[in-house]
C-alpha atoms as a PDB file:
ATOM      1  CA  UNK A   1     -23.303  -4.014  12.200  1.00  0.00           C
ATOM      2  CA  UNK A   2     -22.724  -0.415  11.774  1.00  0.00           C
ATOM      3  CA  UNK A   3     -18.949  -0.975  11.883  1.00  0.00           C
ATOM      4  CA  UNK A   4     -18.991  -3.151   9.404  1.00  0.00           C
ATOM      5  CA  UNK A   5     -20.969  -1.073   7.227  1.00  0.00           C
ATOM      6  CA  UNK A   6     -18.089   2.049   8.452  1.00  0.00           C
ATOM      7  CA  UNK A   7     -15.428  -0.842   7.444  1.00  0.00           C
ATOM      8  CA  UNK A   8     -16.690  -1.176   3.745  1.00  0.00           C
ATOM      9  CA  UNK A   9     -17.576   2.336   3.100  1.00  0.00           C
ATOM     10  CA  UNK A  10     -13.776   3.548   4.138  1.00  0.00           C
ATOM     11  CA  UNK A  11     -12.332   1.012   2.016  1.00  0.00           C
ATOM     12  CA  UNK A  12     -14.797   1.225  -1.229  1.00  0.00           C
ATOM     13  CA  UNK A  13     -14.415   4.963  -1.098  1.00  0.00           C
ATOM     14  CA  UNK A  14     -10.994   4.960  -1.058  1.00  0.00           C
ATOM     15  CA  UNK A  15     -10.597   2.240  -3.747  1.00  0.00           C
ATOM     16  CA  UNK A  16     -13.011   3.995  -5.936  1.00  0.00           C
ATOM     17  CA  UNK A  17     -11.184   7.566  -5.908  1.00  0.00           C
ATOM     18  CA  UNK A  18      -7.430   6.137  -5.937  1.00  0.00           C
ATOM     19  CA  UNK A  19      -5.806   6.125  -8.660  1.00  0.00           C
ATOM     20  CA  UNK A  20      -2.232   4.916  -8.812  1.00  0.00           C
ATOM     21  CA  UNK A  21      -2.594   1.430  -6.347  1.00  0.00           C
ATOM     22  CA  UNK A  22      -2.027   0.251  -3.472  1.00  0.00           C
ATOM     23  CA  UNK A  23       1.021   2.973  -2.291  1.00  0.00           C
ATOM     24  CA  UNK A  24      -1.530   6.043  -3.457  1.00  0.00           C
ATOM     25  CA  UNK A  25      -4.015   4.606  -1.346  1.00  0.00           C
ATOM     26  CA  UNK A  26      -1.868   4.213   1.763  1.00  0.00           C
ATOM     27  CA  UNK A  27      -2.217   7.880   3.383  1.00  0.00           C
ATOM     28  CA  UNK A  28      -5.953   7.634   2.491  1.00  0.00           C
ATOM     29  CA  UNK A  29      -5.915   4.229   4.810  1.00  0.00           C
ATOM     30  CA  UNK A  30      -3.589   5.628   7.319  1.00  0.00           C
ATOM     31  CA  UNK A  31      -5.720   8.951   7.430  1.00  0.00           C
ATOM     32  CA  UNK A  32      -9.214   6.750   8.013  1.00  0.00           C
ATOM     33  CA  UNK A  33      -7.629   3.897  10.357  1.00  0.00           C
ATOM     34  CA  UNK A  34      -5.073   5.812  12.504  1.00  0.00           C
ATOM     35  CA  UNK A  35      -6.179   9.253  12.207  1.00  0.00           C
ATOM     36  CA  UNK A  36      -9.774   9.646  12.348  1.00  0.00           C
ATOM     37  CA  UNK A  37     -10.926   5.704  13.537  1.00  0.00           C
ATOM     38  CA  UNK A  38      -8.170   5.310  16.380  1.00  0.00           C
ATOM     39  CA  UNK A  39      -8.404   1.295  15.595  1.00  0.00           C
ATOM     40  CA  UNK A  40      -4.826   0.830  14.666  1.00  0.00           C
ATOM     41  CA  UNK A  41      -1.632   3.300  15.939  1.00  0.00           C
ATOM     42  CA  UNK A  42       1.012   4.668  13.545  1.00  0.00           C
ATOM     43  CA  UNK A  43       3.306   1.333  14.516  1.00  0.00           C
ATOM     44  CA  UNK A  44       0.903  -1.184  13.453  1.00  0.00           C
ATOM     45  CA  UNK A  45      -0.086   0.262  10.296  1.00  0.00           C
ATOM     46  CA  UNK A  46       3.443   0.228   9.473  1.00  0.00           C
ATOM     47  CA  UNK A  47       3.465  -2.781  10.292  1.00  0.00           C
ATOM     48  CA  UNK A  48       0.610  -3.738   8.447  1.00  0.00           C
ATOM     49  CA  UNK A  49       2.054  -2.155   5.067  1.00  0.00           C
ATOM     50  CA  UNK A  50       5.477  -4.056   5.206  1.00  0.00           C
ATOM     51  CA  UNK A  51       3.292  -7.759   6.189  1.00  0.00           C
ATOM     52  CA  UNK A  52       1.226  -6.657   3.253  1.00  0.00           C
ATOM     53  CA  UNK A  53       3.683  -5.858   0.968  1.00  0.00           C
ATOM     54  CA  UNK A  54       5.871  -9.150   1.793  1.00  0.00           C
ATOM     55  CA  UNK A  55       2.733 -11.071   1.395  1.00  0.00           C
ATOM     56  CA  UNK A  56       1.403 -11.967  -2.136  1.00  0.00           C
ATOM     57  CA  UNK A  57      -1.445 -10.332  -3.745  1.00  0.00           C
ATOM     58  CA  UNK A  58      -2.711  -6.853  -4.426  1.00  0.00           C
ATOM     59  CA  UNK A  59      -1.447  -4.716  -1.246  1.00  0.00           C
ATOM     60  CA  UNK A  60      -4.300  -2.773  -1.051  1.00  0.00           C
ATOM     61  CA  UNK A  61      -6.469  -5.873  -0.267  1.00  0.00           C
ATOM     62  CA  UNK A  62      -3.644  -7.158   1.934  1.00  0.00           C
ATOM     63  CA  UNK A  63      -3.630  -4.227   4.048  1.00  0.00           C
ATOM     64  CA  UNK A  64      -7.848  -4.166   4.055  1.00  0.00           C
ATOM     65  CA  UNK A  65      -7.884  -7.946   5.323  1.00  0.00           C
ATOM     66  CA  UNK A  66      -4.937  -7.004   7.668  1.00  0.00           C
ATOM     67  CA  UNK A  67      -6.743  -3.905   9.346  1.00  0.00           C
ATOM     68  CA  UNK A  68     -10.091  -5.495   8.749  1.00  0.00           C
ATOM     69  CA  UNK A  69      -8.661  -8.234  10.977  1.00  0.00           C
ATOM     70  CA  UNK A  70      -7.339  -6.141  14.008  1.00  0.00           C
ATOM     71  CA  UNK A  71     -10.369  -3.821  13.776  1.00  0.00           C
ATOM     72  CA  UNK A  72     -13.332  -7.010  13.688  1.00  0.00           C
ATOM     73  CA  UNK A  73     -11.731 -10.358  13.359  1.00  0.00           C
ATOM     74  CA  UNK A  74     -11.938 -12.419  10.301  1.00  0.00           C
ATOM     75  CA  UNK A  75     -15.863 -10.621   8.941  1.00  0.00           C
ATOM     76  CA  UNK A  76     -14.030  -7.440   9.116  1.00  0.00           C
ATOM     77  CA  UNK A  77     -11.165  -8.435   7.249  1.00  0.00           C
ATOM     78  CA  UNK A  78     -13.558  -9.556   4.858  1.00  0.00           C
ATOM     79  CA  UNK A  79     -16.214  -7.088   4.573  1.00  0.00           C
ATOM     80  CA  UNK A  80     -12.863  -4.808   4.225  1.00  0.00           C
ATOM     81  CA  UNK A  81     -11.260  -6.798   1.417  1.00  0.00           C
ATOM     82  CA  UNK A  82     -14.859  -6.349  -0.159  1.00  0.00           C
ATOM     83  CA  UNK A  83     -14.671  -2.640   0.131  1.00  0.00           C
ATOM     84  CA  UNK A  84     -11.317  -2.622  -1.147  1.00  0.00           C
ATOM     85  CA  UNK A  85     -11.825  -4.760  -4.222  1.00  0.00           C
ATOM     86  CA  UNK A  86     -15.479  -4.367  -5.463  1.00  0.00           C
ATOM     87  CA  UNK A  87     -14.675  -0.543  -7.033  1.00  0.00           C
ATOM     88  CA  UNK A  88     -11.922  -1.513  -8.741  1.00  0.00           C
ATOM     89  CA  UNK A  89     -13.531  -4.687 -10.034  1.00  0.00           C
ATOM     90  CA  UNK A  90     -16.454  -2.583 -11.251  1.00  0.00           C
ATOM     91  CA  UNK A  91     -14.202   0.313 -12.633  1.00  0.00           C
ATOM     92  CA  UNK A  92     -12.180  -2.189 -14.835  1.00  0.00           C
ATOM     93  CA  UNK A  93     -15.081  -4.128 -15.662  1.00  0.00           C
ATOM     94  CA  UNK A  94     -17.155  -0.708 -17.143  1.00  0.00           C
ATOM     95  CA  UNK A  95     -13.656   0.591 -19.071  1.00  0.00           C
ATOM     96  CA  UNK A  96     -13.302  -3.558 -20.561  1.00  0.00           C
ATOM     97  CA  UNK A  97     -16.690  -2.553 -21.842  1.00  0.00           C
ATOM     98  CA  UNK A  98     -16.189   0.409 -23.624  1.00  0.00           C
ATOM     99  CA  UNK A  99     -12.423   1.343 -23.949  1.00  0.00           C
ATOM    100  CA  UNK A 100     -11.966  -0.333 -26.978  1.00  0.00           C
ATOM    101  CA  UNK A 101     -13.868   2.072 -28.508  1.00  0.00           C
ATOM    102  CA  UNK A 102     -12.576   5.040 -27.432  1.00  0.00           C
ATOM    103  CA  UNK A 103      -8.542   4.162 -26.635  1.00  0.00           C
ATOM    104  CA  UNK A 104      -7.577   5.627 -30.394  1.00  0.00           C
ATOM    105  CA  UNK A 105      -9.390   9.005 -29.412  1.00  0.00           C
ATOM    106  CA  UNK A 106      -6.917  11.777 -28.703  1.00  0.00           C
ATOM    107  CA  UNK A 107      -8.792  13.325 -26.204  1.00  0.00           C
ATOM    108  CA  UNK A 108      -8.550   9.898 -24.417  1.00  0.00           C
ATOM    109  CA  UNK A 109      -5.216   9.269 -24.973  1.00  0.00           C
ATOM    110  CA  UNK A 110      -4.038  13.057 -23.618  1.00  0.00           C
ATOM    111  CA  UNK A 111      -6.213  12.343 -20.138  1.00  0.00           C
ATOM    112  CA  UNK A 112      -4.003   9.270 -19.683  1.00  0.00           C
ATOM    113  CA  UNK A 113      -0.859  11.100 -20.647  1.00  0.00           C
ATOM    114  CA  UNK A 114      -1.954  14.177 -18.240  1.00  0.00           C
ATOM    115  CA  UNK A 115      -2.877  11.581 -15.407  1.00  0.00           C
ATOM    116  CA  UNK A 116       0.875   9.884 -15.270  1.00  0.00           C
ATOM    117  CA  UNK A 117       2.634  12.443 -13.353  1.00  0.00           C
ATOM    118  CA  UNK A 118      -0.468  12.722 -10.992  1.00  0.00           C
ATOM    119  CA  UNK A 119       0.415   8.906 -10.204  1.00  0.00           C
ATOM    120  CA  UNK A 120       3.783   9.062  -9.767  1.00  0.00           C
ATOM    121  CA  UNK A 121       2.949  12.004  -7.004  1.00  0.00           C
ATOM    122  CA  UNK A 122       0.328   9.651  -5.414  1.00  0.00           C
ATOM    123  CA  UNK A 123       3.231   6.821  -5.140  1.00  0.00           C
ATOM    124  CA  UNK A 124       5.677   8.923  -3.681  1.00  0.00           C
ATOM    125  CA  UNK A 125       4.156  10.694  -0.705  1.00  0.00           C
ATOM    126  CA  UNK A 126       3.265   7.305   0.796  1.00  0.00           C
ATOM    127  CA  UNK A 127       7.222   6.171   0.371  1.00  0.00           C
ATOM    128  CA  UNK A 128       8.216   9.046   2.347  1.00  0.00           C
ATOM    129  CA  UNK A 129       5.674   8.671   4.538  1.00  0.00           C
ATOM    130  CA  UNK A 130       6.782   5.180   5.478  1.00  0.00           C
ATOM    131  CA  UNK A 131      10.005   6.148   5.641  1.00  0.00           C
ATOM    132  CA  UNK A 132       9.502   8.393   8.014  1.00  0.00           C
ATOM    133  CA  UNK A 133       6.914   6.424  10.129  1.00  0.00           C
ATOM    134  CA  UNK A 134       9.853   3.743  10.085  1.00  0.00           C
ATOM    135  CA  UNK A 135      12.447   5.644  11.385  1.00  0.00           C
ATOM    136  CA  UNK A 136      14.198   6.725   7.820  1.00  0.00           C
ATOM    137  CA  UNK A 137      16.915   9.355   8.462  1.00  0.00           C
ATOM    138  CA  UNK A 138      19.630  10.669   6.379  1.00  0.00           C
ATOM    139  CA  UNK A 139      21.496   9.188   7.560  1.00  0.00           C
ATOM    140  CA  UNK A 140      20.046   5.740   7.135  1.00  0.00           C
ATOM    141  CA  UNK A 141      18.234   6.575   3.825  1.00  0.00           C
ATOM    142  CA  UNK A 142      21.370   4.945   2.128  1.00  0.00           C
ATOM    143  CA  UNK A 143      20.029   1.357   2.566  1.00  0.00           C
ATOM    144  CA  UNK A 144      16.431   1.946   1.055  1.00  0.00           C
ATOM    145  CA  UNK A 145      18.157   4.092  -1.882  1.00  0.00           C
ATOM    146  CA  UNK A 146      20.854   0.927  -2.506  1.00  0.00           C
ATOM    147  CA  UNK A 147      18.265  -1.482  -2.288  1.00  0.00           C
ATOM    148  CA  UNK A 148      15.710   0.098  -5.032  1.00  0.00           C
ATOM    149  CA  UNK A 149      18.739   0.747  -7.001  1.00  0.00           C
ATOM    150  CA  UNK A 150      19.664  -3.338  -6.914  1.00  0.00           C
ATOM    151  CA  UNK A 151      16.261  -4.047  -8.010  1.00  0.00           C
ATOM    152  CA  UNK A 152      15.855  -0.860 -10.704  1.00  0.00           C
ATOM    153  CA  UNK A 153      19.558  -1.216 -12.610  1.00  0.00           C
ATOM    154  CA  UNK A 154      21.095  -4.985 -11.402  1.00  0.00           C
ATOM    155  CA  UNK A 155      17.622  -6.452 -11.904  1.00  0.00           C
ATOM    156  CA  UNK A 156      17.891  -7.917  -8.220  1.00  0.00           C
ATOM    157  CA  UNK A 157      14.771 -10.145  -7.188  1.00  0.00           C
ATOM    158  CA  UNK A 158      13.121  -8.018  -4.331  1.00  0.00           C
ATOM    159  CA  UNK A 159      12.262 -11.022  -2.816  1.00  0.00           C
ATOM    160  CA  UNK A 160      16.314 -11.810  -2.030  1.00  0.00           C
ATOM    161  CA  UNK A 161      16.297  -7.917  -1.320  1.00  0.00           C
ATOM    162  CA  UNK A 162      12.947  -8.695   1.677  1.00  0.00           C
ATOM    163  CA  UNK A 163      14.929 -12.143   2.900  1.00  0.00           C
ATOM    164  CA  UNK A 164      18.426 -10.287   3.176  1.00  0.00           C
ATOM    165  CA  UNK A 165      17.581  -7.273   5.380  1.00  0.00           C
ATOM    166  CA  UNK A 166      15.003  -9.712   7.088  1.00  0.00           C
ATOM    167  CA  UNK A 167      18.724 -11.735   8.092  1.00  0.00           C
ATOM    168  CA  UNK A 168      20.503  -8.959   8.950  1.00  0.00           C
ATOM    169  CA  UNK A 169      17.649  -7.013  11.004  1.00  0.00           C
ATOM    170  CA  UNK A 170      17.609 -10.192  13.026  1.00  0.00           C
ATOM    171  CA  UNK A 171      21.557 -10.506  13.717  1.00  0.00           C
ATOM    172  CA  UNK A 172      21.859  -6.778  13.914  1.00  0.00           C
ATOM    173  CA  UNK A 173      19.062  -6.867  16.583  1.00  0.00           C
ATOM    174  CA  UNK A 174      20.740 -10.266  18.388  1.00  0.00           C
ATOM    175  CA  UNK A 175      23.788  -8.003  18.356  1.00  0.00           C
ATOM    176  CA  UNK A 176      22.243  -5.288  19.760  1.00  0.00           C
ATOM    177  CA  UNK A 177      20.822  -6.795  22.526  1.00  0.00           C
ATOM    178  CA  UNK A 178      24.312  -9.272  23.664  1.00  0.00           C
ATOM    179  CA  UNK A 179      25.076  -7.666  26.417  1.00  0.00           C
ATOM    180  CA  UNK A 180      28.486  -6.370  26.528  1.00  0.00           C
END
């Protein structure tokens, strides 16, 4: 029981004090899971990211049910998911309340403004984080950069992005491994 209860607390702390997502929360999860918990190594956590990110859905929760999973089976990838979700769902709730009554105040709008460039911080140390962790060089940092400039300027589906290096990882591997 106490694992469960160590389960929910790591996830509804960090999806309380995150802004910025699912990628902002990632060295927060990685920190708690790999780091200080032992229950998953660096390799499946990376794991866990892509399968959550290929999956549909928030990846925040993704990644909660995924490590919840490994770490206690399906309650833990529920009483994770939980963790993950109920903050948020809270959060928004309270700001539904009341924003409308404060979103024309300055003072209001200049917080959000100031907050922005915080975010954009918080999403970018996970991405090289992951890049790293996967093996990123670079010299190989030309595929990720080509790929997220297909999506960003030719408007290219990341979904045929996901399904085209899945193809070629798998004949590049097959390659690989012919012996010669």
């Amino acid at each position: 029981m106490k694992l469960y209860l160590i389960l929910f607390w790591i996830f509804a702390k960090i999806g309380t004090f995150t802004l910025g997502g699912g990628y902002a929360m990632l060295p927060l999860i990685e920190r708690e899971l790999v780091d200080k918990g032992g229950w998953l190594d660096r390799k499946e956590f990376l794991d866990s990211v892509a399968v959550a990110q290929a999956a549909p859905g928030i990846m925040a929760i993704n990644v909660a049910i995924l490590a919840g999973y490994k770490i206690k089976r399906f309650p833990g990838s529920v009483v994770a998911s939980l963790g993950a979700a109920l903050p948020s769902f809270i959060i928004i709730l309270l700001i539904a309340l009341f924003f409308r009554d404060f979103q024309s105040n300055p003072v209001v709008q200049r917080v959000f403004m100031g907050v922005r460039p915080a975010v954009v911080a918080l999403i970018a140390v996970p991405v090289f984080t992951l890049a790293k962790t996967a093996g990123i060089t670079l010299k190989t940092a030309w595929f990720p950069v080509l790929c997220a400039l297909a999506v960003w300027l030719m408007k290219v589906s990341p979904v045929y992005i996901v399904l085209a290096a899945g193809i070629g990882g798998f004949f590049y591997m097959r390659r690989k491994r012919r012996p010669r």
